[in-house]
PDB file of N, CA and C in Angstrom:
ATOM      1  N   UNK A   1       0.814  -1.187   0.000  1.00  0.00           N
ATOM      2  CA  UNK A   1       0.000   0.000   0.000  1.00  0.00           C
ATOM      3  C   UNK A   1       0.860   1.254   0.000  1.00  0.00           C
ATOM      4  N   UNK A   2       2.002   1.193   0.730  1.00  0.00           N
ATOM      5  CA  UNK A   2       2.947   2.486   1.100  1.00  0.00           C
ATOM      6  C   UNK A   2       3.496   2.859  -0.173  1.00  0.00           C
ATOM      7  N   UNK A   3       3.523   1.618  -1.273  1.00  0.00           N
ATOM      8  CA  UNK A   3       4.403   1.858  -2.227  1.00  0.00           C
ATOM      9  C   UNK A   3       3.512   2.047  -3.473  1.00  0.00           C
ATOM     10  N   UNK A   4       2.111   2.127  -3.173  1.00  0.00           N
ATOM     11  CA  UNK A   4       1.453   2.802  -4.316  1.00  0.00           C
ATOM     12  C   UNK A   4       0.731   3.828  -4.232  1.00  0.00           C
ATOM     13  N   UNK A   5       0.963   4.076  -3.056  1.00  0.00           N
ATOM     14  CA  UNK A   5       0.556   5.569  -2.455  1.00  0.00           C
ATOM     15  C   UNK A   5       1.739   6.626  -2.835  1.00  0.00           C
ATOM     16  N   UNK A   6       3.351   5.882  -2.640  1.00  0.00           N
ATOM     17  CA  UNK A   6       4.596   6.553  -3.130  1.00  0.00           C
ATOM     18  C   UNK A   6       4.720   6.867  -5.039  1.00  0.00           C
ATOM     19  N   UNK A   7       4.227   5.615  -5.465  1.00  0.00           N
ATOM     20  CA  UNK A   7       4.027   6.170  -6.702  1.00  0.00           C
ATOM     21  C   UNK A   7       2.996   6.821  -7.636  1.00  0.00           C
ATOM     22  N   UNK A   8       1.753   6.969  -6.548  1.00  0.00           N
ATOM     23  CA  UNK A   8       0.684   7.725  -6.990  1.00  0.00           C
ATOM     24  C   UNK A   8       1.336   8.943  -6.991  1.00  0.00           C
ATOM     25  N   UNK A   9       2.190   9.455  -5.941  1.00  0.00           N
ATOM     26  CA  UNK A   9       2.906  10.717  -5.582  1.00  0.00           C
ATOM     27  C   UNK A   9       3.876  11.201  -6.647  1.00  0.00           C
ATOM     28  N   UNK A  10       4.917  10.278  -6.529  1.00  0.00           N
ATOM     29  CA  UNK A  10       5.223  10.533  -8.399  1.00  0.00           C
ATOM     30  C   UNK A  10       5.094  11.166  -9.575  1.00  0.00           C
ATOM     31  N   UNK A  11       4.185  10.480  -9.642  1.00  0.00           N
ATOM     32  CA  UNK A  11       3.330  10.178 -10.902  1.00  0.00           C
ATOM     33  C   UNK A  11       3.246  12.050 -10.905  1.00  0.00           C
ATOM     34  N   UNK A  12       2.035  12.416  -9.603  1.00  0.00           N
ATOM     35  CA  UNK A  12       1.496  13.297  -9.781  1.00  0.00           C
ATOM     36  C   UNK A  12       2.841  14.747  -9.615  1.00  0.00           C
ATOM     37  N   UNK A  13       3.700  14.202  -9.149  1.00  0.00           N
ATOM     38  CA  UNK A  13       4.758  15.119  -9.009  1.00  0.00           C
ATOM     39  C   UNK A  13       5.552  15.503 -10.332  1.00  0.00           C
ATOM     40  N   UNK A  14       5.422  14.236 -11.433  1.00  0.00           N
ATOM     41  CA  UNK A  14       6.023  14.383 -11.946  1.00  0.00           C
ATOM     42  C   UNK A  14       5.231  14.730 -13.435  1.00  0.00           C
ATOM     43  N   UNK A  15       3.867  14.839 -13.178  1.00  0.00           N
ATOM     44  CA  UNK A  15       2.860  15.546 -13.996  1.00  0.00           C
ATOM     45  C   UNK A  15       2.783  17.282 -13.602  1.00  0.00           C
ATOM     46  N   UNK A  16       2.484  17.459 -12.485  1.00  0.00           N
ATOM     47  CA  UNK A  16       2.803  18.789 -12.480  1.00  0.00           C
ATOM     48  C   UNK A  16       3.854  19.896 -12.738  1.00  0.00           C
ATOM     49  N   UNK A  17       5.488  18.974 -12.829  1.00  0.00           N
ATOM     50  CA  UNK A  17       6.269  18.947 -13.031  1.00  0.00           C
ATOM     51  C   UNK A  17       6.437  19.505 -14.724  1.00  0.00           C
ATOM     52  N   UNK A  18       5.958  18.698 -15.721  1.00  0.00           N
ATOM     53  CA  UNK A  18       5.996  18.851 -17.045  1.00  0.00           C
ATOM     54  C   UNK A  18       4.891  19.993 -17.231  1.00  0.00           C
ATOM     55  N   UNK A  19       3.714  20.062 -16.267  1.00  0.00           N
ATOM     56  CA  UNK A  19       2.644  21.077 -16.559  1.00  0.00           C
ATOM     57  C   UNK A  19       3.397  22.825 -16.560  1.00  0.00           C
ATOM     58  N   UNK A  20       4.545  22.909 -15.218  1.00  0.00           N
ATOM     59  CA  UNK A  20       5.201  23.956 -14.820  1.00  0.00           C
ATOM     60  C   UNK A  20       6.397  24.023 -15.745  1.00  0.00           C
ATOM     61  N   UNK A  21       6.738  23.080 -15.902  1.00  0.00           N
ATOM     62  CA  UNK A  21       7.655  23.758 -17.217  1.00  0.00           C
ATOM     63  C   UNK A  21       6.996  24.336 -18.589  1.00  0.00           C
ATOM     64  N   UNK A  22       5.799  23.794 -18.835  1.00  0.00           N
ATOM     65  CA  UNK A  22       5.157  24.074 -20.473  1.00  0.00           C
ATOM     66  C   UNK A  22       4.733  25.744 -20.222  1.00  0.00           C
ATOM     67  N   UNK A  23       4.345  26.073 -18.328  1.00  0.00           N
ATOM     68  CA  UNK A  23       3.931  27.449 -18.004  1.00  0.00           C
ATOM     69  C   UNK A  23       4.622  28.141 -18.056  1.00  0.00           C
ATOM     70  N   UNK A  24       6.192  27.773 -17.783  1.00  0.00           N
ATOM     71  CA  UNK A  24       7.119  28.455 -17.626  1.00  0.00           C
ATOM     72  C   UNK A  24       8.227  29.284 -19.120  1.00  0.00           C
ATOM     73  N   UNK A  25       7.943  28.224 -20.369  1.00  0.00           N
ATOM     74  CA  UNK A  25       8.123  28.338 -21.934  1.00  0.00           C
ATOM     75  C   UNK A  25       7.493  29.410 -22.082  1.00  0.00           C
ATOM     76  N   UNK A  26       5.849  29.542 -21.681  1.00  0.00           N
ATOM     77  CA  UNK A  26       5.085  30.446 -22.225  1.00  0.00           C
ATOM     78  C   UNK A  26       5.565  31.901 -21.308  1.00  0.00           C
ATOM     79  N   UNK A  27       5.925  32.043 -19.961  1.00  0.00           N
ATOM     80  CA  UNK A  27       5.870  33.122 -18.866  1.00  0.00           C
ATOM     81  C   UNK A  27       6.842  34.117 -19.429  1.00  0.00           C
ATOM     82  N   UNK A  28       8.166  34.088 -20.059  1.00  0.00           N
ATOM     83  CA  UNK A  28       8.461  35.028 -20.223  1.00  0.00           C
ATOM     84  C   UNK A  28       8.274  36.431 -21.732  1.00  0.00           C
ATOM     85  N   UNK A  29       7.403  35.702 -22.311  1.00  0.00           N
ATOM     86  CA  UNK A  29       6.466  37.144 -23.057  1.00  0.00           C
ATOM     87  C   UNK A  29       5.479  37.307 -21.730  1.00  0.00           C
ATOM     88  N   UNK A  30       5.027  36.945 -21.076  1.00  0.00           N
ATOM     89  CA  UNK A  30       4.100  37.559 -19.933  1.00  0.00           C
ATOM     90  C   UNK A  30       5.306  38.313 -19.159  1.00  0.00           C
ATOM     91  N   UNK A  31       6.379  38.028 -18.968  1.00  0.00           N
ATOM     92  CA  UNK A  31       7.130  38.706 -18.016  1.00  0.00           C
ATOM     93  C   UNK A  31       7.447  39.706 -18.648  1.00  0.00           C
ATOM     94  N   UNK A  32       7.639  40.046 -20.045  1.00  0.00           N
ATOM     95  CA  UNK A  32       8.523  40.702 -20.577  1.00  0.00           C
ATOM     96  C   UNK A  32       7.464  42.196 -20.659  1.00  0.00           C
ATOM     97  N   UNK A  33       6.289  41.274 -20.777  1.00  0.00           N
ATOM     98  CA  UNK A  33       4.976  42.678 -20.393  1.00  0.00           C
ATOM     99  C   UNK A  33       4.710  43.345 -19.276  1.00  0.00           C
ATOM    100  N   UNK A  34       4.965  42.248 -18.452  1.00  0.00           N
ATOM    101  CA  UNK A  34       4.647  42.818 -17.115  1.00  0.00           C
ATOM    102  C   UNK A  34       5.711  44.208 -16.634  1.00  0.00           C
ATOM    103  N   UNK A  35       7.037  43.734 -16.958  1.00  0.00           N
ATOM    104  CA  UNK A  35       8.424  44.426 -17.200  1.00  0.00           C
ATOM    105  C   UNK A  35       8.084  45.518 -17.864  1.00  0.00           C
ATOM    106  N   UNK A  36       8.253  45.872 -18.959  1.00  0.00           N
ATOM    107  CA  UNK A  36       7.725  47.158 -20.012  1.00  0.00           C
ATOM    108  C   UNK A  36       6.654  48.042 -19.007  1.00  0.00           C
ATOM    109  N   UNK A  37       5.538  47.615 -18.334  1.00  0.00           N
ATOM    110  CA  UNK A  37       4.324  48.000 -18.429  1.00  0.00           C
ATOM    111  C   UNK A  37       4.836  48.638 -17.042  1.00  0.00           C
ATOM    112  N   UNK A  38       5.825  47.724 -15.906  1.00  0.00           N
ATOM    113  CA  UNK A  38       6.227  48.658 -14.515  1.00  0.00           C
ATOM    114  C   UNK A  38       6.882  49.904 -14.745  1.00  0.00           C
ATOM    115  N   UNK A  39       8.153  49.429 -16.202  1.00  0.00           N
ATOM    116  CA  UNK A  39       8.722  50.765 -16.688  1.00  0.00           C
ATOM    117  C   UNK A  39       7.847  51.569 -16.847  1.00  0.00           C
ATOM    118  N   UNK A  40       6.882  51.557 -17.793  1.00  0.00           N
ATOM    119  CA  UNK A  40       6.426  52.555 -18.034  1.00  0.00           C
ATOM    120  C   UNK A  40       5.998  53.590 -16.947  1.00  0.00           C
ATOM    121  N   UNK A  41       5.308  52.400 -16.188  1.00  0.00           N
ATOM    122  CA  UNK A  41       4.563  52.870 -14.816  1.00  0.00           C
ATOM    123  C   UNK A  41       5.764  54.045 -14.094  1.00  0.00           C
ATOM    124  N   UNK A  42       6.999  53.482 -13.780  1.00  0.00           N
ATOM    125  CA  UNK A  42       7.606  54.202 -13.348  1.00  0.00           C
ATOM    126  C   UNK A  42       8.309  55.463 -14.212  1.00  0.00           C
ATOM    127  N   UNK A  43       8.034  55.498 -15.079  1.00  0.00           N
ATOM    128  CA  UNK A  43       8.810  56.970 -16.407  1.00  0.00           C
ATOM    129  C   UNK A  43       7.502  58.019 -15.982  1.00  0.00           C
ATOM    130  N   UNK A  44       6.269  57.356 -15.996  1.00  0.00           N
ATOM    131  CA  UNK A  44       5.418  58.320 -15.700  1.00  0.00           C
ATOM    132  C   UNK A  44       5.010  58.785 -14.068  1.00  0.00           C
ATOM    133  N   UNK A  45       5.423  58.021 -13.169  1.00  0.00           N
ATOM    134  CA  UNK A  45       5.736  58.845 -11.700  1.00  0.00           C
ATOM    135  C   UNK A  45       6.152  59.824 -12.045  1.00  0.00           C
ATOM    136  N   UNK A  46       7.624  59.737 -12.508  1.00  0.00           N
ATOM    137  CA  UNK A  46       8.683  60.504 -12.670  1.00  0.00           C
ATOM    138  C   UNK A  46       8.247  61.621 -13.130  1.00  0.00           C
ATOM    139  N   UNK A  47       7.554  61.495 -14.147  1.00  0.00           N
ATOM    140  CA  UNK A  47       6.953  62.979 -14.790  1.00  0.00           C
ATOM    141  C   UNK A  47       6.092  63.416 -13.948  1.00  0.00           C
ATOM    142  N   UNK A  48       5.352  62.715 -13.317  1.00  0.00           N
ATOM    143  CA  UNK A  48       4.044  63.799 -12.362  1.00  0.00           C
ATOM    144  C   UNK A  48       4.966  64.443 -11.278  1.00  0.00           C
ATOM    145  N   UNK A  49       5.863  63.591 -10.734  1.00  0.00           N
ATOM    146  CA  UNK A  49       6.094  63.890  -9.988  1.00  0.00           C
ATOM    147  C   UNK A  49       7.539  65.014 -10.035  1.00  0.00           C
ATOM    148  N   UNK A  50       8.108  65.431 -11.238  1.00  0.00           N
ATOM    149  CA  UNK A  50       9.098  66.583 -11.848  1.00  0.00           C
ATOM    150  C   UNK A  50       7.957  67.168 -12.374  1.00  0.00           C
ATOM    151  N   UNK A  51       6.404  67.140 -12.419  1.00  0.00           N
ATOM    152  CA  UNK A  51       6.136  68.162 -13.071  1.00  0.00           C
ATOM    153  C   UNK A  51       4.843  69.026 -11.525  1.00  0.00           C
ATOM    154  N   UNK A  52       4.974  68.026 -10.652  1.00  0.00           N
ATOM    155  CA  UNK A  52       4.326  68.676  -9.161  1.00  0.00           C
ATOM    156  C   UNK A  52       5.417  69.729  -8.666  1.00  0.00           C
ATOM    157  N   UNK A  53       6.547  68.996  -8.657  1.00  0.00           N
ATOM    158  CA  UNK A  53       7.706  69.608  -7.942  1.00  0.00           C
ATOM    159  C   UNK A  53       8.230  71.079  -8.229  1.00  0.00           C
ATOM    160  N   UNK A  54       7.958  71.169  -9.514  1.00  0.00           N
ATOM    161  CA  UNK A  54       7.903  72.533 -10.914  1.00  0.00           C
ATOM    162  C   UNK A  54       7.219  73.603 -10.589  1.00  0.00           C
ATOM    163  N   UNK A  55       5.451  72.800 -10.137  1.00  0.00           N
ATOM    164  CA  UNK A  55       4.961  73.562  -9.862  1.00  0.00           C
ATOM    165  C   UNK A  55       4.925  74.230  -8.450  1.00  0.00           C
ATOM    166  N   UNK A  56       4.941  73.579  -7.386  1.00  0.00           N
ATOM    167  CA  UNK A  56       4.684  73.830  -6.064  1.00  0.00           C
ATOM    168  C   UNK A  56       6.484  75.105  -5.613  1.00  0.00           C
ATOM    169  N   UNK A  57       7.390  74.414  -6.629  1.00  0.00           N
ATOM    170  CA  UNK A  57       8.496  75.627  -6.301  1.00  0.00           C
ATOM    171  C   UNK A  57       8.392  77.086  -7.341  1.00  0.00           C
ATOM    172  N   UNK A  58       7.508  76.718  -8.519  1.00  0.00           N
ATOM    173  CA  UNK A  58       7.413  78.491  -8.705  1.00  0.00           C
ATOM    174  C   UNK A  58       6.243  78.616  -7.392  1.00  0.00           C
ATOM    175  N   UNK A  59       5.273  78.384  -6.552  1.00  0.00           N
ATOM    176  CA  UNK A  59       4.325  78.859  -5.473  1.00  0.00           C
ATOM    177  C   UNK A  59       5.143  79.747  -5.017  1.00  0.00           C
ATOM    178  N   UNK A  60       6.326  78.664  -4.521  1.00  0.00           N
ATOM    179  CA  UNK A  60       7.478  78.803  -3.124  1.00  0.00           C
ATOM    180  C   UNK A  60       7.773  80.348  -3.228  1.00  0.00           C
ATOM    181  N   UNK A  61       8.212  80.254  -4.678  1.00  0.00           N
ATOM    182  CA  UNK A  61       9.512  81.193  -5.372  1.00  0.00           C
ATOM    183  C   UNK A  61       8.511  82.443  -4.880  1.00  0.00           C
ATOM    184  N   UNK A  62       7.317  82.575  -5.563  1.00  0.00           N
ATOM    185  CA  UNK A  62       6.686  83.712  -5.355  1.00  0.00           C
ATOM    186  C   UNK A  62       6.145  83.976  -3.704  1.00  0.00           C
ATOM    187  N   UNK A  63       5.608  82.964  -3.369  1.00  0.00           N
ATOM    188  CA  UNK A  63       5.266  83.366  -2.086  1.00  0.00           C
ATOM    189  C   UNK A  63       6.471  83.922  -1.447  1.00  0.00           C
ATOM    190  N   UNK A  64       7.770  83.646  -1.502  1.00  0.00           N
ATOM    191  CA  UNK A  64       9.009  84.601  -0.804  1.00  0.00           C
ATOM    192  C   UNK A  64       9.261  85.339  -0.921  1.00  0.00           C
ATOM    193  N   UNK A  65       8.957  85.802  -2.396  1.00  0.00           N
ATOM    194  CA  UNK A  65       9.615  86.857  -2.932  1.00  0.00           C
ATOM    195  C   UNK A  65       8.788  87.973  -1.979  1.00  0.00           C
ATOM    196  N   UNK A  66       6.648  88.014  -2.234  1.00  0.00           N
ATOM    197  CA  UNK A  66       6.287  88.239  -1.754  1.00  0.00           C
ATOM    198  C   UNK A  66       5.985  88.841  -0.247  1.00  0.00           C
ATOM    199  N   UNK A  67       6.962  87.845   0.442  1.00  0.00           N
ATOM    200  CA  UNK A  67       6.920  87.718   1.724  1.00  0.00           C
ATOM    201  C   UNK A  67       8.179  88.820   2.130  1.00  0.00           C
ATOM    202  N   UNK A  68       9.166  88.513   1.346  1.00  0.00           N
ATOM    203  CA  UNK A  68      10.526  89.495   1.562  1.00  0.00           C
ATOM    204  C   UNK A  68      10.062  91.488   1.118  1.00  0.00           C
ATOM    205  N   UNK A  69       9.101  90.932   0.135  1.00  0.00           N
ATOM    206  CA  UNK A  69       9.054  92.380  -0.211  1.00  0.00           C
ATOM    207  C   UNK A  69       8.400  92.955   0.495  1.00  0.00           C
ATOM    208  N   UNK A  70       6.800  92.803   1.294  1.00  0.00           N
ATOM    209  CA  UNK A  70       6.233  93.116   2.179  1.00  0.00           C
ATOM    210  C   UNK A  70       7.122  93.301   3.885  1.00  0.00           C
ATOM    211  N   UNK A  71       8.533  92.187   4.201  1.00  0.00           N
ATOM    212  CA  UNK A  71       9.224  92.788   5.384  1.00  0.00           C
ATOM    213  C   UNK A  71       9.955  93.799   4.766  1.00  0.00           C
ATOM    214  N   UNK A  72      10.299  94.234   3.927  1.00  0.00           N
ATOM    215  CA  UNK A  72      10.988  94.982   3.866  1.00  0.00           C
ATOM    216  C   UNK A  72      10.802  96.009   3.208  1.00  0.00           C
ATOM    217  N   UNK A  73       9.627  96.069   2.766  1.00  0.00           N
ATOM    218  CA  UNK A  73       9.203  97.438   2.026  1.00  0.00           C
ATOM    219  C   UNK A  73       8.030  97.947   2.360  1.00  0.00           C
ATOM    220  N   UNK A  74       7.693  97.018   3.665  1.00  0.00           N
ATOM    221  CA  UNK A  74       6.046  97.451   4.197  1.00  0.00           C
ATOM    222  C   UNK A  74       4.951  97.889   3.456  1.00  0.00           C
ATOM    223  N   UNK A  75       4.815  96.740   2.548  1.00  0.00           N
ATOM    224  CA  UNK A  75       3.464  97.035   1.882  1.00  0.00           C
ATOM    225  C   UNK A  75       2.265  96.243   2.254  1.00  0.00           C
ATOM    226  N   UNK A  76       2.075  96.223   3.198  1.00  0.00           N
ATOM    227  CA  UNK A  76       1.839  95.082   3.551  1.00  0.00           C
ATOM    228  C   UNK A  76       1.096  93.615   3.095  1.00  0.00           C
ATOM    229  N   UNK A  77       0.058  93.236   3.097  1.00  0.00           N
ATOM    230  CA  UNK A  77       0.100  91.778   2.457  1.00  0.00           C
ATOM    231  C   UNK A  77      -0.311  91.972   0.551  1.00  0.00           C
ATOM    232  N   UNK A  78       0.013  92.773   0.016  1.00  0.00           N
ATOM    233  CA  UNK A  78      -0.305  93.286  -1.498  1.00  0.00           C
ATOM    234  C   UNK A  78       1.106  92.674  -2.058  1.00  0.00           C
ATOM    235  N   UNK A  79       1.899  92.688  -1.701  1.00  0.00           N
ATOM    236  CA  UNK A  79       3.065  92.544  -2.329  1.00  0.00           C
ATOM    237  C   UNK A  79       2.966  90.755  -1.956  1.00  0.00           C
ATOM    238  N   UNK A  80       2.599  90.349  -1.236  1.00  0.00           N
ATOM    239  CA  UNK A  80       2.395  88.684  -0.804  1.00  0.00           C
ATOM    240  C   UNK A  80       1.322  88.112  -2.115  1.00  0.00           C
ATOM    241  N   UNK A  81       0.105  88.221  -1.933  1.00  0.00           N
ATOM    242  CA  UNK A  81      -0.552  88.373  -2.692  1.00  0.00           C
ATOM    243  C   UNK A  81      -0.207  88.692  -4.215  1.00  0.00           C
ATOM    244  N   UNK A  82       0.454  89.382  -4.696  1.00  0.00           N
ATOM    245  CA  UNK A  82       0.579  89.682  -5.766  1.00  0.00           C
ATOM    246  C   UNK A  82       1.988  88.183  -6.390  1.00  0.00           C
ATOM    247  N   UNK A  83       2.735  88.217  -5.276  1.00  0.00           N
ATOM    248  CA  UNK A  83       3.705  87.350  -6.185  1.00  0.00           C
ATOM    249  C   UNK A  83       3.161  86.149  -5.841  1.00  0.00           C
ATOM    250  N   UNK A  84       2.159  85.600  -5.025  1.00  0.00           N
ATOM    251  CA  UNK A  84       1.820  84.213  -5.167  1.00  0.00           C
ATOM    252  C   UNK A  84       1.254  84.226  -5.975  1.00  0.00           C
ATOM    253  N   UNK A  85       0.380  85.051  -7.068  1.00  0.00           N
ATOM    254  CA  UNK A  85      -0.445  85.175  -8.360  1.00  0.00           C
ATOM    255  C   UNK A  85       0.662  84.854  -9.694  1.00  0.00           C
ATOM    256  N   UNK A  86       1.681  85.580  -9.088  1.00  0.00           N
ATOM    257  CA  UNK A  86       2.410  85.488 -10.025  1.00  0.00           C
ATOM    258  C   UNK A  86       3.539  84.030 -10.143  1.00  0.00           C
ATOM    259  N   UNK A  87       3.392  83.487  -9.453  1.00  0.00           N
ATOM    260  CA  UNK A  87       3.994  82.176  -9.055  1.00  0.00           C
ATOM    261  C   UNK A  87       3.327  81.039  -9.453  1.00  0.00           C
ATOM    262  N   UNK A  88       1.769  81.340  -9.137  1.00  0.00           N
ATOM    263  CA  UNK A  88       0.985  80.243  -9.527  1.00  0.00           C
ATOM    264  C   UNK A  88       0.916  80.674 -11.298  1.00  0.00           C
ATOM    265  N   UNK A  89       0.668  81.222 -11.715  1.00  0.00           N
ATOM    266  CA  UNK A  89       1.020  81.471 -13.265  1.00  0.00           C
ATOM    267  C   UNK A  89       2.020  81.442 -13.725  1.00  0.00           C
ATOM    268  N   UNK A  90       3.375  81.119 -12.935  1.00  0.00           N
ATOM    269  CA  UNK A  90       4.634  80.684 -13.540  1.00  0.00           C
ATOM    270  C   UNK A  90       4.567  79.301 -13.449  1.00  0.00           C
ATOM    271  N   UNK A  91       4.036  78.639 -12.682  1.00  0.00           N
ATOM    272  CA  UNK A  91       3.724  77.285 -12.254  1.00  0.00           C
ATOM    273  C   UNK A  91       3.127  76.875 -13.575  1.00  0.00           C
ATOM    274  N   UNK A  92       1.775  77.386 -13.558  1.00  0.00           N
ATOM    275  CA  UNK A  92       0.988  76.948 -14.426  1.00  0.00           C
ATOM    276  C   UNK A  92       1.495  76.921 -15.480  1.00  0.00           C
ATOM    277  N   UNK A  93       2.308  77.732 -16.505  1.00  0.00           N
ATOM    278  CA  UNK A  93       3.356  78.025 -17.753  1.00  0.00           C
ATOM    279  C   UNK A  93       3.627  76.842 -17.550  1.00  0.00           C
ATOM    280  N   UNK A  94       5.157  77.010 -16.457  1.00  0.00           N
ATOM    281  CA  UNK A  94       5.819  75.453 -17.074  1.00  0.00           C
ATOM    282  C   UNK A  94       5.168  74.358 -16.881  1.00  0.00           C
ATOM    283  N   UNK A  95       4.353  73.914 -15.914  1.00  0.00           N
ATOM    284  CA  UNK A  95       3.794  73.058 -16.268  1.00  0.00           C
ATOM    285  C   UNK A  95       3.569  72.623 -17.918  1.00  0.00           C
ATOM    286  N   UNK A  96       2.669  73.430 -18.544  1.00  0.00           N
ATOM    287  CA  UNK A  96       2.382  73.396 -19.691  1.00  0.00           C
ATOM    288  C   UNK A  96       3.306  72.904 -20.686  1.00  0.00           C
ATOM    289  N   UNK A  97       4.475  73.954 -20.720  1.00  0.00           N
ATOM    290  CA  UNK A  97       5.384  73.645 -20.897  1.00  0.00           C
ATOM    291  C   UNK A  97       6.124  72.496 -21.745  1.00  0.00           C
ATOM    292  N   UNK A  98       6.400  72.049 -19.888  1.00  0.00           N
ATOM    293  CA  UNK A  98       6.819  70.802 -19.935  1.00  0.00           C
ATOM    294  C   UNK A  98       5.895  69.656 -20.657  1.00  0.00           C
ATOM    295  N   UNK A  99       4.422  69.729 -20.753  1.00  0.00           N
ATOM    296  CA  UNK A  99       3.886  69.050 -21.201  1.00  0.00           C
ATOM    297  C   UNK A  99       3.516  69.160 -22.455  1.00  0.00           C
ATOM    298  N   UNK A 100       3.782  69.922 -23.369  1.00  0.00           N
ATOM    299  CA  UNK A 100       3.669  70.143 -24.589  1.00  0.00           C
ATOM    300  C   UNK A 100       2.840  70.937 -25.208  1.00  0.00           C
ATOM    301  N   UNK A 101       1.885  71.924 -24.199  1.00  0.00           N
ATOM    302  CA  UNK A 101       0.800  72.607 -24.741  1.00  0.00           C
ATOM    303  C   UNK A 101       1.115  73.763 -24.930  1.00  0.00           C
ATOM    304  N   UNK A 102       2.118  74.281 -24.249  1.00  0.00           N
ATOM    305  CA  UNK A 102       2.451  75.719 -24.928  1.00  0.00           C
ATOM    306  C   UNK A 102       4.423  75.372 -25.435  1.00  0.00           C
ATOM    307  N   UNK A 103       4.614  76.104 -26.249  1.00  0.00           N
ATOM    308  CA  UNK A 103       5.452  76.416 -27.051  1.00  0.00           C
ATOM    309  C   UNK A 103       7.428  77.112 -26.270  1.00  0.00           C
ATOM    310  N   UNK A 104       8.128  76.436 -26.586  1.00  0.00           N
ATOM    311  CA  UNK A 104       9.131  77.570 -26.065  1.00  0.00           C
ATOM    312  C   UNK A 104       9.552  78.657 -26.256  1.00  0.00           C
ATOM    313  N   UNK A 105       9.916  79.786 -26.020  1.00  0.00           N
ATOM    314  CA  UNK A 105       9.786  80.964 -26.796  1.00  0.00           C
ATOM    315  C   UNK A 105      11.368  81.099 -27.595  1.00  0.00           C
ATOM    316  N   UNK A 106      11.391  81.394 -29.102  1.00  0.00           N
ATOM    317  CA  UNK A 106      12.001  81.232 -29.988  1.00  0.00           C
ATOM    318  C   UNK A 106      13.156  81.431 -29.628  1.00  0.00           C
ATOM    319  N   UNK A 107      13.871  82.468 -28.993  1.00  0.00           N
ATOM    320  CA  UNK A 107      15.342  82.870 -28.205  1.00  0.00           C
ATOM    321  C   UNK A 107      15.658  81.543 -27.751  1.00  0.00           C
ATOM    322  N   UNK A 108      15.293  80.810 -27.085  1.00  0.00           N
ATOM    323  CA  UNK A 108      15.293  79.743 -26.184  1.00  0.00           C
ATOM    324  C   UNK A 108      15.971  78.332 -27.043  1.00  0.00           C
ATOM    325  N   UNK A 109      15.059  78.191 -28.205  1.00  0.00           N
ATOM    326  CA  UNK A 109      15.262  76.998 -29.175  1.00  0.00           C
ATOM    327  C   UNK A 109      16.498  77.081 -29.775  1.00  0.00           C
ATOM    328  N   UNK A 110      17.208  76.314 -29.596  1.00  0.00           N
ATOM    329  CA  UNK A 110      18.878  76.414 -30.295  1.00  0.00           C
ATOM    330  C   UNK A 110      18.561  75.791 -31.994  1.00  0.00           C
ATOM    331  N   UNK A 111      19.444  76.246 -32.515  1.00  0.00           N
ATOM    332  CA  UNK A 111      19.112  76.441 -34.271  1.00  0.00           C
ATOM    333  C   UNK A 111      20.199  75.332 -34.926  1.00  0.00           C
TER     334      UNK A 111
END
């Protein structure tokens, strides 16, 4: 009995065996997709996340500037106000920009 219980085991070991290799022939075009598809995944972090970073430091840029010009020229919160407007619309530019909807300006483009 022990010894056809051992080769029922076999058998089946050595069927699943040939089943995991025939899966394994086919797995790497599945891998090779899966691969491509993380790259991709990760090229496009990269961009949201160089094109968040873009934006939130023109905010910065202006909110300081803002902030410096109001200590020191006592205007008071107009000069704050005014360069975070102007920060978030530098933001907003490159953003764009960077993403292809607006244009570089011609000085800029090397010939």
């Amino acid at each position: 009995m022990a010894d056809d219980g051992q080769e029922d085991l076999e058998a089946r070991r050595k069927r699943l065996a040939d089943e995991l290799g025939s899966l394994r022939k086919e797995q790497p075009d599945e891998q090779a997709k899966i691969n491509s598809s993380a790259s991709n995944d990760r090229k496009e972090m990269s961009k949201g996340l160089k094109l968040s970073s873009e934006f939130m430091a023109a905010i910065f840029v202006g909110f300081m500037l803002g902030y410096l010009l109001d200590r020191f020229a006592g205007t008071g919160p107009w000069g704050l106000i005014v360069f975070i407007l102007l920060g978030f619309c530098a933001g907003v530019l490159n953003v764009m920009r960077s993403v292809g909807y607006v244009a570089e300006p011609e000085d800029r483009i090397e010939k």
